[in-house]
Protein backbone atom coordinates (compact mmCIF):
# COMPACT_ATOMS: atom_id res chain seq x y z
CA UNK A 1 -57.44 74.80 105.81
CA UNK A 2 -56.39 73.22 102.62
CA UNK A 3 -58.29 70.09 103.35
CA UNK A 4 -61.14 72.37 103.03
CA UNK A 5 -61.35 72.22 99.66
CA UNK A 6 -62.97 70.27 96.68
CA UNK A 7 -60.66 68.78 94.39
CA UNK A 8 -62.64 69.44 91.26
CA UNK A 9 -59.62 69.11 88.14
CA UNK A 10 -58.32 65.44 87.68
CA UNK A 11 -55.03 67.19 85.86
CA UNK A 12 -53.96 68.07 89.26
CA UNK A 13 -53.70 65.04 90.91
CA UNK A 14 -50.17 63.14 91.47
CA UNK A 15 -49.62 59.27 91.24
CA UNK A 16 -50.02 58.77 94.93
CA UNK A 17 -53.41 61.24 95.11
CA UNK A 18 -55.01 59.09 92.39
CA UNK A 19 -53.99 55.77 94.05
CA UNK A 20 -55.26 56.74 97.24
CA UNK A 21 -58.47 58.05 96.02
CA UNK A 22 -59.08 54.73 94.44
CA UNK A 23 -58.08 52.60 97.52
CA UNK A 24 -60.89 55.70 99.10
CA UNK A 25 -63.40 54.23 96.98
CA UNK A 26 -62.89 50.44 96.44
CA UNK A 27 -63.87 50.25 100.27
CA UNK A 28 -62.37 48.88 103.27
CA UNK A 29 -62.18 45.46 102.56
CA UNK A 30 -60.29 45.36 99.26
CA UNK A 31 -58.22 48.15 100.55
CA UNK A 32 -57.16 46.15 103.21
CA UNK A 33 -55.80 43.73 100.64
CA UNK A 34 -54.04 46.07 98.87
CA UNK A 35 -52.20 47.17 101.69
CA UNK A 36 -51.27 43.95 102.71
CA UNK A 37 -49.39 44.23 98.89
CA UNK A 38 -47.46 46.95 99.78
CA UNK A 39 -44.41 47.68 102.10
CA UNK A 40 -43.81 49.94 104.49
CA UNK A 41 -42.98 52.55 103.32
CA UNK A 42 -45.86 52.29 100.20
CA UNK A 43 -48.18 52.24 103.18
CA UNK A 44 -46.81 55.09 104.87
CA UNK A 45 -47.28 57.29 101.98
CA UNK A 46 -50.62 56.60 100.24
CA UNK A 47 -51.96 56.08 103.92
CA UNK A 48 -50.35 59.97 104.59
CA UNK A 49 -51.56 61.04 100.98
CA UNK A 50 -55.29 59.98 101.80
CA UNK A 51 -55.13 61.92 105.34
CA UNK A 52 -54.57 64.89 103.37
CA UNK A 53 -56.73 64.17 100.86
CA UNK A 54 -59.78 66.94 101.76
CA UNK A 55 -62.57 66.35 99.61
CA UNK A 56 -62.83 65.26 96.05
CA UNK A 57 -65.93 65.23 94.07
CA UNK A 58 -67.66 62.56 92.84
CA UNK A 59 -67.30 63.61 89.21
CA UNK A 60 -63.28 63.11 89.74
CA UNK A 61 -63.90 59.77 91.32
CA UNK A 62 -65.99 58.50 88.52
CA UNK A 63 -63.59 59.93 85.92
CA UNK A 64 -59.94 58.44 87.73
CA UNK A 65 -62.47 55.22 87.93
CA UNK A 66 -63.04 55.71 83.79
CA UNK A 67 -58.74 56.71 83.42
CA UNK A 68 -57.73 53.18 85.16
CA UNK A 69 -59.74 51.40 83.26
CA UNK A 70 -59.07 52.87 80.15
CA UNK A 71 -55.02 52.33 80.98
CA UNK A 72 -55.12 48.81 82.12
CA UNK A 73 -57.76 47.85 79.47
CA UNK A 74 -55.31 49.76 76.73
CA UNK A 75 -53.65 47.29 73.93
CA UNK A 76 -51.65 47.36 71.13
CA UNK A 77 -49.51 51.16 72.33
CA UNK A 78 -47.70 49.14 74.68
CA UNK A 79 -44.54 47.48 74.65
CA UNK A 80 -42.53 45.97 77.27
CA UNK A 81 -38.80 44.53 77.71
CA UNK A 82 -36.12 44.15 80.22
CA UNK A 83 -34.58 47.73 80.02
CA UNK A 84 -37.85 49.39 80.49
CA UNK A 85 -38.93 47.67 83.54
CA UNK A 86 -35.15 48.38 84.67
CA UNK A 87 -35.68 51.58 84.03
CA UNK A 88 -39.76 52.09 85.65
CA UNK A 89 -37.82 50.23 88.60
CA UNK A 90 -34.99 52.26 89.50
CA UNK A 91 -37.20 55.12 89.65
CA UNK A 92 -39.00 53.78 92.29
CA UNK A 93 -36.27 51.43 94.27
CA UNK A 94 -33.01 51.84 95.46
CA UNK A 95 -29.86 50.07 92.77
CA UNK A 96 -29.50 46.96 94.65
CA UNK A 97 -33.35 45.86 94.70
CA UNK A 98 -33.48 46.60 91.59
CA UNK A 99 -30.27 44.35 90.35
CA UNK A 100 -32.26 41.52 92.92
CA UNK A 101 -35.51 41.93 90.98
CA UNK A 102 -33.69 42.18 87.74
CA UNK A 103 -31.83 38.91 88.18
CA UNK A 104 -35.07 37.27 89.26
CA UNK A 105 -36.79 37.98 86.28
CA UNK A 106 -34.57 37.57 83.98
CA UNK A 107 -34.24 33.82 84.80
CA UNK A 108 -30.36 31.57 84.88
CA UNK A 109 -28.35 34.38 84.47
CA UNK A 110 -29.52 35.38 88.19
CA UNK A 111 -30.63 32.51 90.16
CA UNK A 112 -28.58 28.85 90.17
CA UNK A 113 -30.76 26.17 89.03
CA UNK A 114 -30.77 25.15 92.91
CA UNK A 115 -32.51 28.25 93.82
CA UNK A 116 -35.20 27.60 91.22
CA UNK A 117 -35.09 24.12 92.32
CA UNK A 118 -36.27 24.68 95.65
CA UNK A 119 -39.76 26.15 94.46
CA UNK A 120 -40.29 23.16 92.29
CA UNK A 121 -43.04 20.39 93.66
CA UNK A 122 -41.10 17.12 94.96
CA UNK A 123 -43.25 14.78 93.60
CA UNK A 124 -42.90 17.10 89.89
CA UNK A 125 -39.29 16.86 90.71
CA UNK A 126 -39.08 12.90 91.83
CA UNK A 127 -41.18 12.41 88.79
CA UNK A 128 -38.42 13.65 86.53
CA UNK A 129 -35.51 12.48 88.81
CA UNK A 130 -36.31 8.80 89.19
CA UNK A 131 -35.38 8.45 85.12
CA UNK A 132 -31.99 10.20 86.03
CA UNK A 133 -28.90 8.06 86.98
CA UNK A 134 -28.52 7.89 90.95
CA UNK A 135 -25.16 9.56 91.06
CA UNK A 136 -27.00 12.85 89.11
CA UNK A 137 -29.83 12.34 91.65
CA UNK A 138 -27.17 12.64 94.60
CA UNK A 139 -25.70 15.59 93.06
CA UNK A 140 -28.90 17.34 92.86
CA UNK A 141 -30.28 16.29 96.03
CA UNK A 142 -26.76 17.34 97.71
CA UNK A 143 -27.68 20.94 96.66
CA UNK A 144 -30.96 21.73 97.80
CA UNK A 145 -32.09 22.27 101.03
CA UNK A 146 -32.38 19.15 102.90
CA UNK A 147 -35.83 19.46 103.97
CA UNK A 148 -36.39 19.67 100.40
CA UNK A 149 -34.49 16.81 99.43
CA UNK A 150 -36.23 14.57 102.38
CA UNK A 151 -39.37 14.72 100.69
CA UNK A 152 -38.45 13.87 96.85
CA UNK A 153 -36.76 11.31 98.13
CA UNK A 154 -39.87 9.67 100.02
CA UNK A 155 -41.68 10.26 96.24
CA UNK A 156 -39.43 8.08 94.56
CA UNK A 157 -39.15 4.40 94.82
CA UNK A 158 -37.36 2.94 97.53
CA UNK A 159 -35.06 0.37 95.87
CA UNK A 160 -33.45 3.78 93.63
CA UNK A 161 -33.95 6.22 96.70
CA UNK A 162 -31.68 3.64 98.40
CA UNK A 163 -29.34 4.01 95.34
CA UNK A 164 -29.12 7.32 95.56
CA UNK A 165 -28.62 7.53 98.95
CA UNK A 166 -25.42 5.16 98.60
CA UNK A 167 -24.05 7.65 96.81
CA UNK A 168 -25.01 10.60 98.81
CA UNK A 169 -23.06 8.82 101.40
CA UNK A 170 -19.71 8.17 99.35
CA UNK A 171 -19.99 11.57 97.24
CA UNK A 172 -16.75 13.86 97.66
CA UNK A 173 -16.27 17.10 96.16
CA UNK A 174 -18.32 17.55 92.76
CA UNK A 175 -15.94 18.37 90.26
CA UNK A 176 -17.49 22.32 88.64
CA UNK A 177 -17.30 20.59 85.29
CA UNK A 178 -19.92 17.93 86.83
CA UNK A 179 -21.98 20.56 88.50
CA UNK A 180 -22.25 22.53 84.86
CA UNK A 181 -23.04 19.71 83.39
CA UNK A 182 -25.55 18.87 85.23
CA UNK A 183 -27.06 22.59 85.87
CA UNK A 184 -26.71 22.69 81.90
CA UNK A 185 -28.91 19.54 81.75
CA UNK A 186 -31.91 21.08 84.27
CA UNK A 187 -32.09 23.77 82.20
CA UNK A 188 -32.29 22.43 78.84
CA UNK A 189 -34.36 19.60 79.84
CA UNK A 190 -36.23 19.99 82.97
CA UNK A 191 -37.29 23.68 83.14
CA UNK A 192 -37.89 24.06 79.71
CA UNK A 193 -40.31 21.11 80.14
CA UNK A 194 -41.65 22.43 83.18
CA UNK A 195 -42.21 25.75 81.78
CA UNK A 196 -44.63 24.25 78.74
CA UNK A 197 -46.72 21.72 81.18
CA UNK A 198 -47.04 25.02 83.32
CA UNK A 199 -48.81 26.76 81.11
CA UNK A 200 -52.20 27.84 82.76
CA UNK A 201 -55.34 26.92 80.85
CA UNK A 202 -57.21 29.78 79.83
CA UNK A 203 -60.38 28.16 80.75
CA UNK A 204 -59.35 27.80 84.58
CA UNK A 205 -58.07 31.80 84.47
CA UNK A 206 -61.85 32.78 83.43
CA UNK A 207 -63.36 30.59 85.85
CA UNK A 208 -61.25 32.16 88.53
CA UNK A 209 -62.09 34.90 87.54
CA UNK A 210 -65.61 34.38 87.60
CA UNK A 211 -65.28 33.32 91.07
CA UNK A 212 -64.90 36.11 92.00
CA UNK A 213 -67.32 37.81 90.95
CA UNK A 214 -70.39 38.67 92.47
CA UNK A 215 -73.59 36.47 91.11
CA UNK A 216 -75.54 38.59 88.92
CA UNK A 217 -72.74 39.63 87.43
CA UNK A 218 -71.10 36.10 87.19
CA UNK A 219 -74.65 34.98 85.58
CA UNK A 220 -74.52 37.81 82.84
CA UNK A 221 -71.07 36.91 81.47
CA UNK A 222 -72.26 33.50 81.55
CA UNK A 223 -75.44 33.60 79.89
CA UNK A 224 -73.67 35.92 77.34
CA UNK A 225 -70.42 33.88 76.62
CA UNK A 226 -73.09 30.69 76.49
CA UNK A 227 -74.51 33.00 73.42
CA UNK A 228 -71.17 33.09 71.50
CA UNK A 229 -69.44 29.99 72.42
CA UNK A 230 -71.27 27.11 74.78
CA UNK A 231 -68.67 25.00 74.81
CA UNK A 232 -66.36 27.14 76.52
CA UNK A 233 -69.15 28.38 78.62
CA UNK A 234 -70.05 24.65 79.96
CA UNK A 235 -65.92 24.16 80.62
CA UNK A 236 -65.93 27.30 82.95
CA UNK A 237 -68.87 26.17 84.47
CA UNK A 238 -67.43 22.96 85.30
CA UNK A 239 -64.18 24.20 86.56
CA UNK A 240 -65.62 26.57 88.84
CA UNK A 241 -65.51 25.99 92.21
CA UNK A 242 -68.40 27.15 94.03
CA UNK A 243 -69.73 27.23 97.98
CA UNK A 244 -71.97 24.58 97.33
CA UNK A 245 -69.22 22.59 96.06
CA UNK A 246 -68.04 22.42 99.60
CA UNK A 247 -70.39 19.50 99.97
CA UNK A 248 -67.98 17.60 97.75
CA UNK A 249 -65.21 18.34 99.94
CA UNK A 250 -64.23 15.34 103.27
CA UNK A 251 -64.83 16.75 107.38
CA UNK A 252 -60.82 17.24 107.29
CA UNK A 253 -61.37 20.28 105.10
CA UNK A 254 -64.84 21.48 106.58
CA UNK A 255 -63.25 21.63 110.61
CA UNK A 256 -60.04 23.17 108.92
CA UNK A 257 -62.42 26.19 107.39
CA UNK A 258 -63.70 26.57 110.12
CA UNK A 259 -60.59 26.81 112.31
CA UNK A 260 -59.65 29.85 109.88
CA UNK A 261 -62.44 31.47 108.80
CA UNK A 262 -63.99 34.90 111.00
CA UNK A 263 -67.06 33.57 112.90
CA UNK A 264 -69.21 36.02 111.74
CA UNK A 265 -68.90 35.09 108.33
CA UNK A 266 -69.63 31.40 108.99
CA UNK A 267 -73.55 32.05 110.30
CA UNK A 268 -73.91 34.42 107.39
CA UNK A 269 -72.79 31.91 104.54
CA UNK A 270 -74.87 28.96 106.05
CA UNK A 271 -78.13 31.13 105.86
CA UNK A 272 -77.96 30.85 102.42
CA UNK A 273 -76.96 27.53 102.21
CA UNK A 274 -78.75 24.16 100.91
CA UNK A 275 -80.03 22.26 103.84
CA UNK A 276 -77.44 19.11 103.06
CA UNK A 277 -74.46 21.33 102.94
CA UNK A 278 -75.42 22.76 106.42
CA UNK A 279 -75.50 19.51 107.89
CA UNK A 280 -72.38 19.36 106.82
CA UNK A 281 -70.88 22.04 108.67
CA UNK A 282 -72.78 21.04 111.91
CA UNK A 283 -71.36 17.16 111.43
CA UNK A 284 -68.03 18.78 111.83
CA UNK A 285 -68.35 20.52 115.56
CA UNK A 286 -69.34 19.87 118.44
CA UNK A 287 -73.21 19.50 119.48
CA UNK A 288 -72.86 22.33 121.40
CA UNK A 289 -71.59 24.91 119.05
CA UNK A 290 -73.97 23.18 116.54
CA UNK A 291 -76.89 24.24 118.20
CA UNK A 292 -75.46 27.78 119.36
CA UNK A 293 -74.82 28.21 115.25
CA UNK A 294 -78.19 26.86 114.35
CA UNK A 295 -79.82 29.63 117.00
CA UNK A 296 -77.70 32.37 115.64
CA UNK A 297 -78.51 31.66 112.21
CA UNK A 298 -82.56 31.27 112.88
CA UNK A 299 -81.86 34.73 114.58
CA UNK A 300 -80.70 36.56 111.57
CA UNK A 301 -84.10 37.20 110.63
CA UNK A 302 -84.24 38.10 106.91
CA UNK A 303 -80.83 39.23 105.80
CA UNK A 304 -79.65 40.60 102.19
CA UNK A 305 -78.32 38.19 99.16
CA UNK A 306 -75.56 40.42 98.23
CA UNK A 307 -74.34 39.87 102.08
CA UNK A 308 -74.78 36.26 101.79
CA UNK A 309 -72.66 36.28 98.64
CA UNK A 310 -69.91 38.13 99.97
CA UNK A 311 -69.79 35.83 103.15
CA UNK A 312 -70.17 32.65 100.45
CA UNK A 313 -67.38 33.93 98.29
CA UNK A 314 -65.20 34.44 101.06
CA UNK A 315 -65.23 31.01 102.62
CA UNK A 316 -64.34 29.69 99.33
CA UNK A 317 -61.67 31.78 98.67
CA UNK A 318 -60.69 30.94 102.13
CA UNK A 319 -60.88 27.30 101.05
CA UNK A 320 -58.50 28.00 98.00
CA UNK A 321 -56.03 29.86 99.67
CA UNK A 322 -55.88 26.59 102.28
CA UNK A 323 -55.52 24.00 99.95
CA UNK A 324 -52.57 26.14 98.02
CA UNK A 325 -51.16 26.04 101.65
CA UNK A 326 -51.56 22.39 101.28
CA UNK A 327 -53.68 22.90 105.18
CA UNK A 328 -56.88 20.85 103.34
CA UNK A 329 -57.40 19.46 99.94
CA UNK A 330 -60.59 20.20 97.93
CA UNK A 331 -61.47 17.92 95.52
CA UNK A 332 -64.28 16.10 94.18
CA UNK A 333 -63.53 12.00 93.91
CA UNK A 334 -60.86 11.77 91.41
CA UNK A 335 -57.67 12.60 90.39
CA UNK A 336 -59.14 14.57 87.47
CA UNK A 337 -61.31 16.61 90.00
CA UNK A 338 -58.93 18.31 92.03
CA UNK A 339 -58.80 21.78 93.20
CA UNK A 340 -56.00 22.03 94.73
CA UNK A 341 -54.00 25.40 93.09
């Protein structure tokens, strides 16, 4: 009968209670994102914790609600480094996912520049390659996966490609002193490089962020940060990417949204919709389904903004996590413009 009872004192409640009381609260949706965060065995015991969870007050979920924000809001008391995040880790992992993590983190001393090589872009990589002599290329390319080294070589021009691949052909053994040399040259050079044109703006982080948010809320940070500093405000604006700004976007990326996205979203975004961008949608299916999604929208009847929102906000984060697949590309006319993350 323990379930029975209120949980009333916050002091009482372990790590696991507190998560899963959050989790409780945020709802089912971002819960189920969270989850999908987790492994197994994460899952299995917040998901057992909140069975036997009973009842807790409200006054404990508005003050754990007060706690985490207070914590992850908290600056200048914290201070971070390799052997405390060894240490937070091993309390939580077994030795050997730790030492993984650890050597992922802490960068060469871990991972061989061909490991970190094979997360880097092809065309970033043929970019820096194709001012390289061809015999360095062949070495490089000889040590990546081959898939990999396929497509840098259709990114670089054909006459050195060719060059390269001359050399692929003849290449013996690499002498380790060659292979150092050259890992010793990615390093220094490339990476390092890499890591400084990397650096996110912090104008596109807020406008993410923003994004995400829900309108009102969106509108009062913007109206407010337009009070302090407009400039910044009018860059935000500019990079955000909105569901109207799906009108921008080619039929390629409209049919491939609508391959992905749940169909009872797709109804509920286009009620709120400006007539030109749901023309847009209907250009891209068939008559047929056209007219059935015309119907079911006119049969909605009057339906709440904060729903319409939600259904918006999801089809465009939809749309982002599709073009970071590289599935569509989002982007308005030029280069400049693109939206692709």
């Amino acid at each position: 009968m323990a379930n029975m009872r209120v949980r009333e004192d916050l002091r009482t409640l372990t790590g696991p209670e507190k998560a899963a009381i959050l989790m409780l609260a945020l709802g089912e949706d971002h819960t189920a994102r969270l989850f999908s965060l987790m492994d197994d065995e994460e899952i299995k015991e917040i998901s057992q914790t909140m069975a036997n969870l009973g009842t807790v007050s409200s006054n404990i979920v508005e003050r754990l609600f007060v706690e985490f924000a207070e914590q992850i809001s908290a600056t200048g008391s914290l201070v971070g480094s390799y052997e405390s995040t060894e240490r937070l880790l091993a309390k939580v992992l077994g030795q050997d996912r730790v030492n993984t993590i650890m050597e992922e983190i802490r960068g060469p001393a871990g991972r061989t520049m061909w490991d970190k090589l094979g997360n880097v872009n092809e065309t970033v990589l043929a970019n820096y390659l194709k001012n390289e002599y061809p015999q360095t290329v062949a070495v490089v390319l000889s040590k990546i996966k081959s898939d990999h080294a396929g497509r840098v070589l259709t990114q670089l021009p054909e006459s050195f490609a060719m060059e390269v691949i001359m050399r692929m052909l003849r290449m013996e053994a690499v002498q380790k002193e060659v292979l150092d040399d050259v890992e010793r040259t990615l390093r220094n050079e490339f990476f390092s490089s890499l890591a400084r044109t990397n650096r996110r703006d912090s104008h596109e982080l807020i406008a993410e962020i923003f994004n995400s948010l829900d309108r009102n809320t969106e509108t009062r940070f913007l109206t407010a940060l337009e009070e302090r500093n407009r400039d910044s405000a009018e860059r935000i604006k500019a990079l955000m990417f909105t569901f109207e700004d799906l009108g921008k976007v080619d039929g390629m990326a409209i049919q491939g949204i609508l391959r992905n996205a749940a169909k009872e979203k797709i109804p509920l975004a286009l009620k709120g919709a400006s007539e030109a961008l749901r023309d847009l949608f209907f250009a891209n299916i068939s008559e047929r389904a056209g007219k059935l999604l015309r119907e079911e929208i006119a049969s909605m009847g009057p339906v709440r903004l904060k729903d319409v929102e939600e259904a918006q906000a999801y089809i465009v984060a939809l749309a982002k996590d599709l073009a970071a697949r590289g599935e569509i590309v989002i982007a308005d006319g030029g280069a400049e413009d693109e939206l692709v993350y």
